[in-house]
Protein backbone atom coordinates (compact mmCIF):
# COMPACT_ATOMS: atom_id res chain seq x y z
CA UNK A 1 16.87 -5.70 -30.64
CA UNK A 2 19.61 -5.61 -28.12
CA UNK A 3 20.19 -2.66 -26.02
CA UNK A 4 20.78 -1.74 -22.24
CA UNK A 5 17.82 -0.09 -20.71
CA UNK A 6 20.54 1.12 -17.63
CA UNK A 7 22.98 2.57 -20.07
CA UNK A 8 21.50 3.48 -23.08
CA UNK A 9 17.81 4.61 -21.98
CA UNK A 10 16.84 8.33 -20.68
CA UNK A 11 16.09 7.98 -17.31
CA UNK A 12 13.85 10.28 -15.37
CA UNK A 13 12.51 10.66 -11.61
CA UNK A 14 10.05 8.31 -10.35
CA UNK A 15 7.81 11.37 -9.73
CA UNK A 16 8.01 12.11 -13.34
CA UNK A 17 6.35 9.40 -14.62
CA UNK A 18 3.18 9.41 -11.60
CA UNK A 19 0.11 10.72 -11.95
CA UNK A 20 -0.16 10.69 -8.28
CA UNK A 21 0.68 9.23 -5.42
CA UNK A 22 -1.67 7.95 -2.55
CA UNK A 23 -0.55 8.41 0.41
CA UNK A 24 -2.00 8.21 4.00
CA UNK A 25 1.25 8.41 6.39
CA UNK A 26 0.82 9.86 9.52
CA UNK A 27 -2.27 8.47 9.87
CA UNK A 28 -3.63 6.01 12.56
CA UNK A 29 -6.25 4.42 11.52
CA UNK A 30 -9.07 3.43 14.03
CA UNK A 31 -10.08 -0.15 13.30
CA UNK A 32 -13.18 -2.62 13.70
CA UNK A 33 -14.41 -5.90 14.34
CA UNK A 34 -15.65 -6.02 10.59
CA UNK A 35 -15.65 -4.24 7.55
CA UNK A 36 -13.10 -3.32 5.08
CA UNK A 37 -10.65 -4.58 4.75
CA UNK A 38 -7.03 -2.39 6.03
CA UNK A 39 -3.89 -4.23 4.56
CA UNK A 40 -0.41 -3.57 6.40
CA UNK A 41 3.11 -3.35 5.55
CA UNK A 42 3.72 -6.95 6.14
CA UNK A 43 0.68 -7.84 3.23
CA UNK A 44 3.53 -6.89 0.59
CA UNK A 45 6.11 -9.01 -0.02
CA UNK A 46 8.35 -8.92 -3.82
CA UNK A 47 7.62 -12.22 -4.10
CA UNK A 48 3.52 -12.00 -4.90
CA UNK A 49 2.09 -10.17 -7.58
CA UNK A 50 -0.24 -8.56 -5.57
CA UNK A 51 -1.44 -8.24 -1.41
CA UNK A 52 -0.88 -11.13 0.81
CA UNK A 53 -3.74 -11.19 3.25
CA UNK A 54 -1.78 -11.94 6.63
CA UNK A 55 -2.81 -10.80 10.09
CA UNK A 56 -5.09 -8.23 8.11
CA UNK A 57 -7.48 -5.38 10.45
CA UNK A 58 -11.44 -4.30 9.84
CA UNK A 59 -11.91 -0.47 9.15
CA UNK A 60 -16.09 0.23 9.41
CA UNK A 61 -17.68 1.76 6.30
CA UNK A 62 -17.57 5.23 8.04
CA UNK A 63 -13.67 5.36 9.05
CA UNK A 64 -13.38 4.18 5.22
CA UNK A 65 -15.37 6.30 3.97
CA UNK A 66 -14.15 9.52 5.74
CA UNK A 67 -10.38 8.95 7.62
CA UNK A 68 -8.05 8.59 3.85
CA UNK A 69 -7.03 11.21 1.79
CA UNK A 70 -7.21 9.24 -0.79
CA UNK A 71 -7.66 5.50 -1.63
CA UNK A 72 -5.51 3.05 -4.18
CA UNK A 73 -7.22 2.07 -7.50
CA UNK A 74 -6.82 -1.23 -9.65
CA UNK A 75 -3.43 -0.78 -11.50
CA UNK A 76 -1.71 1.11 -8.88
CA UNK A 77 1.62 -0.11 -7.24
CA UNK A 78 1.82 -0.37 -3.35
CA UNK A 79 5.22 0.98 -1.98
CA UNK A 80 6.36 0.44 1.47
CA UNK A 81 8.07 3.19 3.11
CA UNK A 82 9.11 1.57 6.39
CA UNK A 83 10.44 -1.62 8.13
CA UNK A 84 11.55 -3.22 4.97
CA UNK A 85 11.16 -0.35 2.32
CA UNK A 86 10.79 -1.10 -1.63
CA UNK A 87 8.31 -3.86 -0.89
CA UNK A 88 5.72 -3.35 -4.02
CA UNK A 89 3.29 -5.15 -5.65
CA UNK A 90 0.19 -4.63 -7.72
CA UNK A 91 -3.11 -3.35 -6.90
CA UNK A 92 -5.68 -6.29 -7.84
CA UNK A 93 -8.85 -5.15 -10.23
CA UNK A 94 -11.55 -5.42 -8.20
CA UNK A 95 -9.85 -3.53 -5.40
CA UNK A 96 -11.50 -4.84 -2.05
CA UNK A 97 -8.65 -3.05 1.07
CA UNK A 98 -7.45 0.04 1.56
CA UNK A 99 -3.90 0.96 2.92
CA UNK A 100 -2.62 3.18 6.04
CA UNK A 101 -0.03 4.74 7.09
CA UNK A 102 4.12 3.49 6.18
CA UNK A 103 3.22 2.58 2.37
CA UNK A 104 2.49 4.69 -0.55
CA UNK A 105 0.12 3.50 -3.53
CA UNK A 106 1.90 4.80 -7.05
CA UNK A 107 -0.47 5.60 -10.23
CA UNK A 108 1.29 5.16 -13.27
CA UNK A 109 1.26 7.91 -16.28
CA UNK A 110 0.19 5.57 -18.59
CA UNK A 111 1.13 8.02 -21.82
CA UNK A 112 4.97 7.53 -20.20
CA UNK A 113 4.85 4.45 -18.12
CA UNK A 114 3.73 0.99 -18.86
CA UNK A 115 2.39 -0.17 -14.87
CA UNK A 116 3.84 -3.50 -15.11
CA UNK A 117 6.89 -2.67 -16.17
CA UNK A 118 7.35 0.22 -13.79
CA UNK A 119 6.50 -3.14 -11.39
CA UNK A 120 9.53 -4.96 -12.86
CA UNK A 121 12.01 -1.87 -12.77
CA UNK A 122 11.57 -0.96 -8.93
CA UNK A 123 12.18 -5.06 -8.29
CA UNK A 124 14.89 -4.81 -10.14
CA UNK A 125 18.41 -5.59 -8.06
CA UNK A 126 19.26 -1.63 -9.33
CA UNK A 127 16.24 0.23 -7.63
CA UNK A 128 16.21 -2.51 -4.90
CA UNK A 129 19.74 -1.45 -3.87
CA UNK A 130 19.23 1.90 -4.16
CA UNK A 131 16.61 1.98 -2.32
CA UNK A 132 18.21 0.13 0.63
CA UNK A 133 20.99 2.43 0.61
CA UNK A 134 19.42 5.52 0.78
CA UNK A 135 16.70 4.61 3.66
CA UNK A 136 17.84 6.08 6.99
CA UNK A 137 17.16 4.69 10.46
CA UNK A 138 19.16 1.78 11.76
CA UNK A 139 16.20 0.24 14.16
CA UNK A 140 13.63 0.46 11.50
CA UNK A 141 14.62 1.51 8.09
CA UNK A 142 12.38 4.69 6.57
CA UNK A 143 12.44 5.71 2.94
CA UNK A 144 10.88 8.99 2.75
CA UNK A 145 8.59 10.74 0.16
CA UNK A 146 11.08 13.40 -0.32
CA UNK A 147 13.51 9.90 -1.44
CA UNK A 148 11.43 9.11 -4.18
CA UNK A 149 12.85 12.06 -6.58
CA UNK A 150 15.84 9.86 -6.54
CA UNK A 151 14.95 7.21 -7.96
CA UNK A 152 15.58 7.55 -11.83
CA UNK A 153 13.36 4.85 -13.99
CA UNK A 154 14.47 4.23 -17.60
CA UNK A 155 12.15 4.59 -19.86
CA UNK A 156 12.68 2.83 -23.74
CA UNK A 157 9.62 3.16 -26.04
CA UNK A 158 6.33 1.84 -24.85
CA UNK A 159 6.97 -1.41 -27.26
CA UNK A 160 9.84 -2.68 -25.14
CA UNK A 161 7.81 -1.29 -21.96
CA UNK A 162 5.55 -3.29 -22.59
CA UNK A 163 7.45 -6.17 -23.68
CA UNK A 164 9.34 -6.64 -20.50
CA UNK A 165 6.55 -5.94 -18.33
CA UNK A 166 4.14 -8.56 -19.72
CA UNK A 167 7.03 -11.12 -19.37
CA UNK A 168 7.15 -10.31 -15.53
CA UNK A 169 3.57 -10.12 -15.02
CA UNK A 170 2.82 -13.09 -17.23
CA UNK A 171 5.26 -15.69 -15.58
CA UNK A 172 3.96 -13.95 -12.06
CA UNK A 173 0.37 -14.08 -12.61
CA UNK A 174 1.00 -18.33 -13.12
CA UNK A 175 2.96 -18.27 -9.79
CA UNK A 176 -0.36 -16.66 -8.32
CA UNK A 177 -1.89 -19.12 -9.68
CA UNK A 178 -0.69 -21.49 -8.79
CA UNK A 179 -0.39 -20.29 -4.86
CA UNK A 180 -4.21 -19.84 -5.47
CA UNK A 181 -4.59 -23.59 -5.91
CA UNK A 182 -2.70 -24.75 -3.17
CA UNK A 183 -4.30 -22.70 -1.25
CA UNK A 184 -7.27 -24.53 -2.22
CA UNK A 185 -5.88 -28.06 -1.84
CA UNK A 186 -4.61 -26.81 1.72
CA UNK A 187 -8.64 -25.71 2.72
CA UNK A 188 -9.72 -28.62 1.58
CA UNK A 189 -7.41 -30.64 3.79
CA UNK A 190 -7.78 -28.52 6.39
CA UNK A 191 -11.61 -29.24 6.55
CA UNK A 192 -11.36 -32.93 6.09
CA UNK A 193 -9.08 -32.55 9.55
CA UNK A 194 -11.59 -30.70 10.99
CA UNK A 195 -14.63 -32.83 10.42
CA UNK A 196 -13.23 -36.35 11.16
CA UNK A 197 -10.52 -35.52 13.97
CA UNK A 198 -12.29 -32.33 15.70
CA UNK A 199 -15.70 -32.18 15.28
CA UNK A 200 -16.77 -35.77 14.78
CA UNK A 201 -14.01 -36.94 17.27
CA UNK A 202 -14.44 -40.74 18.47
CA UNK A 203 -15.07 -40.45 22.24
CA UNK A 204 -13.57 -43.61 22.65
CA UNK A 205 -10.01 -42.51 20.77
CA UNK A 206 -7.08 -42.82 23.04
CA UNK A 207 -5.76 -39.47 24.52
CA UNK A 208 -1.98 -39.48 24.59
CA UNK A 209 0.60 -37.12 23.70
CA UNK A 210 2.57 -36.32 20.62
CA UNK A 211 5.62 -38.67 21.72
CA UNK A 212 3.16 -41.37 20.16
CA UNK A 213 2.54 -39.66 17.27
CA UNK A 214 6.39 -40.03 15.95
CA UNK A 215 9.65 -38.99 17.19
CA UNK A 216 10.19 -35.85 18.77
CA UNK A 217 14.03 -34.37 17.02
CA UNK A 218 15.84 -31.04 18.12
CA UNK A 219 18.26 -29.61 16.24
CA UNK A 220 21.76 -28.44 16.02
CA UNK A 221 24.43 -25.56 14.22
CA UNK A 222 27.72 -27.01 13.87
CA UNK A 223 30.24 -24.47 14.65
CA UNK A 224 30.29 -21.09 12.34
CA UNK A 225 33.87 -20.31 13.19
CA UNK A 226 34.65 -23.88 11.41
CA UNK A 227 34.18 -22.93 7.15
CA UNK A 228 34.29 -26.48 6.37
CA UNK A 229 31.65 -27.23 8.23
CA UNK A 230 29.51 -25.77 5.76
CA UNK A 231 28.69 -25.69 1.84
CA UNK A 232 26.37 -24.86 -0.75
CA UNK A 233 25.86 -28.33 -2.35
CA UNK A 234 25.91 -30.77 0.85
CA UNK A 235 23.21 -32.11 3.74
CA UNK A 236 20.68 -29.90 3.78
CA UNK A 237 20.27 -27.88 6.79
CA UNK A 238 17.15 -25.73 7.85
CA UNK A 239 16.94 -22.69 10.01
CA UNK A 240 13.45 -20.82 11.24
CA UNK A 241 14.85 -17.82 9.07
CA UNK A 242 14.95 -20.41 5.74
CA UNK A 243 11.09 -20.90 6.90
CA UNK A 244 10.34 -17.68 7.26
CA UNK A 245 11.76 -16.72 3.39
CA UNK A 246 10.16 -19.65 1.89
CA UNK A 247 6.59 -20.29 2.37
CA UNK A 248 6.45 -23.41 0.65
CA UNK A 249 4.44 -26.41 2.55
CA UNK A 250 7.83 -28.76 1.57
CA UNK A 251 11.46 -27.61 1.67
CA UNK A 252 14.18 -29.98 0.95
CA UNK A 253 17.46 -27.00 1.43
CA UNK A 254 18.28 -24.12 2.86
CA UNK A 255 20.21 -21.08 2.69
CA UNK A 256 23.21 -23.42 4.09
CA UNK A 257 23.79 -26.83 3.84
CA UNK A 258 26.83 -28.62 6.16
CA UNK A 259 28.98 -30.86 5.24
CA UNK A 260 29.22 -34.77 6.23
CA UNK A 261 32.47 -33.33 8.82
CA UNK A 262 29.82 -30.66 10.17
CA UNK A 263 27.20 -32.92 10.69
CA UNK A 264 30.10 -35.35 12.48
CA UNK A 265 31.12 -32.49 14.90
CA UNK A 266 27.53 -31.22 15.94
CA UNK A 267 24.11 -33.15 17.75
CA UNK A 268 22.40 -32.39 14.24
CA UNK A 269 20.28 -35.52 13.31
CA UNK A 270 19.56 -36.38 10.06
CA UNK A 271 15.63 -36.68 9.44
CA UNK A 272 13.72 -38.53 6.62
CA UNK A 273 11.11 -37.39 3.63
CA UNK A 274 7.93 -36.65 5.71
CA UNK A 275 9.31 -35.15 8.53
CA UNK A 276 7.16 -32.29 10.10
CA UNK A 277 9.49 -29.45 10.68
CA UNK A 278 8.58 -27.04 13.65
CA UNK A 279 9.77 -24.22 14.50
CA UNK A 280 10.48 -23.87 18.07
CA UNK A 281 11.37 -20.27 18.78
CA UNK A 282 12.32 -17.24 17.37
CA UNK A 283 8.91 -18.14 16.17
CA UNK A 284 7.44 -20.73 17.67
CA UNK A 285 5.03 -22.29 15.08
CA UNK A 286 6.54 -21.98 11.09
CA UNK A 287 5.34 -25.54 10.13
CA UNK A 288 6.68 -27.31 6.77
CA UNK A 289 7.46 -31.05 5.40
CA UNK A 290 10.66 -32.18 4.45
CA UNK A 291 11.02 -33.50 0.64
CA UNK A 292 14.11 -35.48 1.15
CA UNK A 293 16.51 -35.67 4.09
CA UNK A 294 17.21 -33.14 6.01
CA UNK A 295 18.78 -31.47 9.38
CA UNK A 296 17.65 -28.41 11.05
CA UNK A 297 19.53 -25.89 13.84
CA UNK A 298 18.45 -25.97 17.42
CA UNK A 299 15.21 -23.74 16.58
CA UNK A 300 13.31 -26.74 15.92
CA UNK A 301 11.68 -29.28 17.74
CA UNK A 302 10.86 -31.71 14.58
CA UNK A 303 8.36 -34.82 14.34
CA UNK A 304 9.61 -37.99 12.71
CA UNK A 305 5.81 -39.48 11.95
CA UNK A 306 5.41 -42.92 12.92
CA UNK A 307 4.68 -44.93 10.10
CA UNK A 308 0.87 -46.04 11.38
CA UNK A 309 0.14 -42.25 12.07
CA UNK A 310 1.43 -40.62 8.64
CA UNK A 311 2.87 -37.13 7.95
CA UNK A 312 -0.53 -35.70 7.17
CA UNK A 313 -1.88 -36.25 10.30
CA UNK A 314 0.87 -34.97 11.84
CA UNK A 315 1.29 -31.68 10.21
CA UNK A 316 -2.33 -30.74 10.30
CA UNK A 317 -2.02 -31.81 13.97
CA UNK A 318 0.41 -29.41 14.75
CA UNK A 319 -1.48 -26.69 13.18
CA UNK A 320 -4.45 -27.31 14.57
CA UNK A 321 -2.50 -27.47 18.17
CA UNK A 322 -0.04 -24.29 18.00
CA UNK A 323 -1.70 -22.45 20.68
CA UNK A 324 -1.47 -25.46 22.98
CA UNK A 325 2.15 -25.81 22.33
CA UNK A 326 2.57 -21.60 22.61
CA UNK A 327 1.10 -21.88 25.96
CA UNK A 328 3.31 -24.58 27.26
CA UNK A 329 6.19 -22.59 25.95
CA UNK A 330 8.60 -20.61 28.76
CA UNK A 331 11.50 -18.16 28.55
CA UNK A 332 11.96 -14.43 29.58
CA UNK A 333 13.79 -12.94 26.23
CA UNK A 334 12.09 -15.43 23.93
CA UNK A 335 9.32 -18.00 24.30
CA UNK A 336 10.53 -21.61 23.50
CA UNK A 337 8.92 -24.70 23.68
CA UNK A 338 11.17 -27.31 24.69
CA UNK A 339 11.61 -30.94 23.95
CA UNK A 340 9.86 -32.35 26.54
CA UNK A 341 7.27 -29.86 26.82
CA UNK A 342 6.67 -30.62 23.24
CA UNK A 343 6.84 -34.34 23.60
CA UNK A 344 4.09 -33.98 26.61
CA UNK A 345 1.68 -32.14 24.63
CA UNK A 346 -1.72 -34.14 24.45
CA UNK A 347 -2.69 -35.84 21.40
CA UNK A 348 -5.36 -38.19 20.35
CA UNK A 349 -4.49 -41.51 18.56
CA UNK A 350 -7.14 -42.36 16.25
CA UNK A 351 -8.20 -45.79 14.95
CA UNK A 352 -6.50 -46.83 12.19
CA UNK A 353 -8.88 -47.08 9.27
CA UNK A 354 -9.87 -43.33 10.10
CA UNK A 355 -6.14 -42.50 9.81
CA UNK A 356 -5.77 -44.40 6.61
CA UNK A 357 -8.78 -43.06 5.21
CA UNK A 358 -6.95 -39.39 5.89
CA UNK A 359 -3.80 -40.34 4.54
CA UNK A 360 -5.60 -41.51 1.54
CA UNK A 361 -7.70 -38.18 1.05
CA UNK A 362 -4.45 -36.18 1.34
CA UNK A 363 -2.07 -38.19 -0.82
CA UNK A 364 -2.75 -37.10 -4.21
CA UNK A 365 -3.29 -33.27 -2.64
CA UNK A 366 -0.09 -33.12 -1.00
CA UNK A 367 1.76 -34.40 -4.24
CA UNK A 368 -0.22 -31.98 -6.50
CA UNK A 369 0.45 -29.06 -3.70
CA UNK A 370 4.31 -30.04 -4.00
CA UNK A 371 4.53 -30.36 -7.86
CA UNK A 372 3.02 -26.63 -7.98
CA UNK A 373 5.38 -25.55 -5.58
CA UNK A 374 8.36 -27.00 -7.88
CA UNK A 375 6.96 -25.22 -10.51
CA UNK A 376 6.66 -22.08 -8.72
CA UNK A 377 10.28 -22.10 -7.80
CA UNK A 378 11.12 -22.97 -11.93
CA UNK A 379 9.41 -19.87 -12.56
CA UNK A 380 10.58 -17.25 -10.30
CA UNK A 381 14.26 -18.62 -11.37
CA UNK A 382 13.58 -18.08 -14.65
CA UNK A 383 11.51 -14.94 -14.11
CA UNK A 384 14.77 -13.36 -11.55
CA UNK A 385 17.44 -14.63 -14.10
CA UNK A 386 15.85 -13.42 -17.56
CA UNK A 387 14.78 -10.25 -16.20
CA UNK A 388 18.38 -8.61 -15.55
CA UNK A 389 19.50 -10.20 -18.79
CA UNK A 390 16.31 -8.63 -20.65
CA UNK A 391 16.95 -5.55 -19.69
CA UNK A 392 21.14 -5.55 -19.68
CA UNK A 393 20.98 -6.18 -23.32
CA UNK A 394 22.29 -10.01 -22.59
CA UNK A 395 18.73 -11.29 -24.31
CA UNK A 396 17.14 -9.73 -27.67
CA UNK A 397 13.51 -8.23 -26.34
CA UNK A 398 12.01 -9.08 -29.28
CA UNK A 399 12.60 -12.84 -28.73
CA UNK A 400 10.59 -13.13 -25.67
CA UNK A 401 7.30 -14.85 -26.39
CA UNK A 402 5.08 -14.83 -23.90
């Protein structure tokens, strides 16, 4: 059956279809060493099912137990009201955090709304938009409770409800997934670093400095006032912002690529598969691998890895040493760690078996950890461009298996 849910549905205030909404604005939470857990705005992104834990605080058992109105239960759909509002994403069943203040926890009506699909209508482009456009503020953008009468939902029969949201949350739950394994494979790596490099160092490893651990590379933006300098299909060309979108371990383009002419006219430098992109400034410190070649903007300080050393080593190096690097970094408006800071930085040059014996253990993780990612990116393209099409009318619901 083809319809339009936009056109052709009833549509009704997002209050409408709530059996309440949890909300603790205004409220500043004390926190703790330890404890529960207390998730903040920047925990939900539209691009994970459910809570990223990132620079998460501790609440203790009696400031949860006593400071909420109210807490969020399994099912429920986190909305952020400031900073970046529309930001949602599922509650997880068990539950194990607690929200403050500048998001909003949303409990279905589940005789009128089917969760997941509610999920998939306020990340759709329509709500997203609408959203955007009504939030006031220009510093930080606010959407306010009194906002969310706005918002109308369509709502077809609890069939197609439920049709549409179990192809969003099915095709998302795999991308968690999937994240969860990496995640995984990167622990496991991580240790492995830990034990042979850190804690059962070789006293007798040279102590050097990372311009012996491959080739230091900065980075350049050919002129924007120049259009052909740039293209969509060209050298690829990485920013800190294209880092801070995509969280993948390996990128191989940006939002931008340039063009051979752009490249000509600007002190970009073309860098090969395995090079260990660093972000120096505006952060300092997004880390990722290049999959194929690849040229950055001047907000990177980049390491070629020489060929006895490997990319492993390097990237988990680099990790492992970002507060060294942060402290060596100067500047009054920004911190930024320059190229010869960052070529000074100590490093220690182990033997070679031990780095072969690294690069040997990471191999086969680092090409699983990429051909998840791949798949990831499949999936959210075909999640994005079915979605619109699903519920436009431009795809028959009822030939959606899941």
């Amino acid at each position: 059956m083809k319809f339009d849910i936009w056109k052709e549905c009833p549509k009704v205030p997002l209050p409408s279809v709530l059996l309440t909404v949890v909300d603790n604005r205004g409220k500043t939470v004390p926190t703790a060493p330890s404890g529960h857990k207390l998730i903040a705005t920047n925990c939900v992104r539209n691009e994970n099912l459910y809570p990223v834990y990132e620079k998460i605080r501790y609440l203790s058992e009696e400031t949860y137990r006593t400071w909420f109105r109210a807490h969020p239960e399994p099912g429920d759909i986190i909305f952020v009201c400031k900073g970046t509002p529309g930001r949602v994403c599922l509650v997880p069943d068990p539950i194990d955090f607690c929200i403050a203040q500048d998001m909003v926890a949303l409990r279905a009506d589940p005789k009128i709304v089917y969760n997941k699909y509610l999920l998939a209508v306020l990340r759709s482009f329509q709500i997203q938009e609408q959203i955007l456009s009504t939030s006031v503020g220009d510093v930080i953008p606010h959407f306010k409770k009194s906002f969310f009468d706005q918002i109308m939902i369509p709502i077809p029969n609890m069939d197609i409800q439920k049709s549409i949201g179990d192809f969003y949350y099915t095709i998302s739950e795999k991308t968690e997934l999937n994240k969860k394994i990496n995640d995984n494979l990167e622990q496991q790596a991580a240790t492995y670093f830990q034990e042979l490099f850190i804690n059962n160092a070789n006293p007798m490893w040279q102590i050097s400095t990372i311009s012996d651990l491959g080739t230091v590379v900065g980075g350049s933006t050919p002129s924007k006032t120049k259009p052909e300098y740039y293209t969509n299909n060209g050298i690829a060309w990485i920013t800190p912002k294209d880092l801070s979108i995509n969280k993948s371990k390996f990128i191989s383009h940006g939002e931008n690529d340039i063009t051979e002419l752009g490249l000509k006219n600007s002190s970009a430098t073309v860098m090969p598969k395995g090079t260990v992109l660093f972000s120096s400034r505006a952060p300092i410190g997004y880390i990722a691998i290049a999959s194929n070649e690849v040229t950055t903007n001047q907000g990177f300080k980049s390491v070629i890895p020489y060929s006895e050393i490997g990319t492993a080593f390097v990237y988990f190096f680099l990790k492992h040493s970002l507060p060294v690097i942060e402290s060596a970094a100067s500047g009054s408006t920004f911190k930024e760690i320059s190229g010869s800071a960052m070529k000074n930085i100590p490093a220690i040059i182990p033997d070679r078996n031990t780095l072969d014996q690294f690069n040997s253990f990471c191999a086969p993780i680092f090409a699983q950890q990429k051909i998840l990612e791949e798949q990831n990116h499949s999936l959210a393209m075909l999640r994005d461009s079915l979605l619109p099409k699903l519920m436009s009318g431009a795809i028959d619901i009822a030939s959606i298996q899941i």
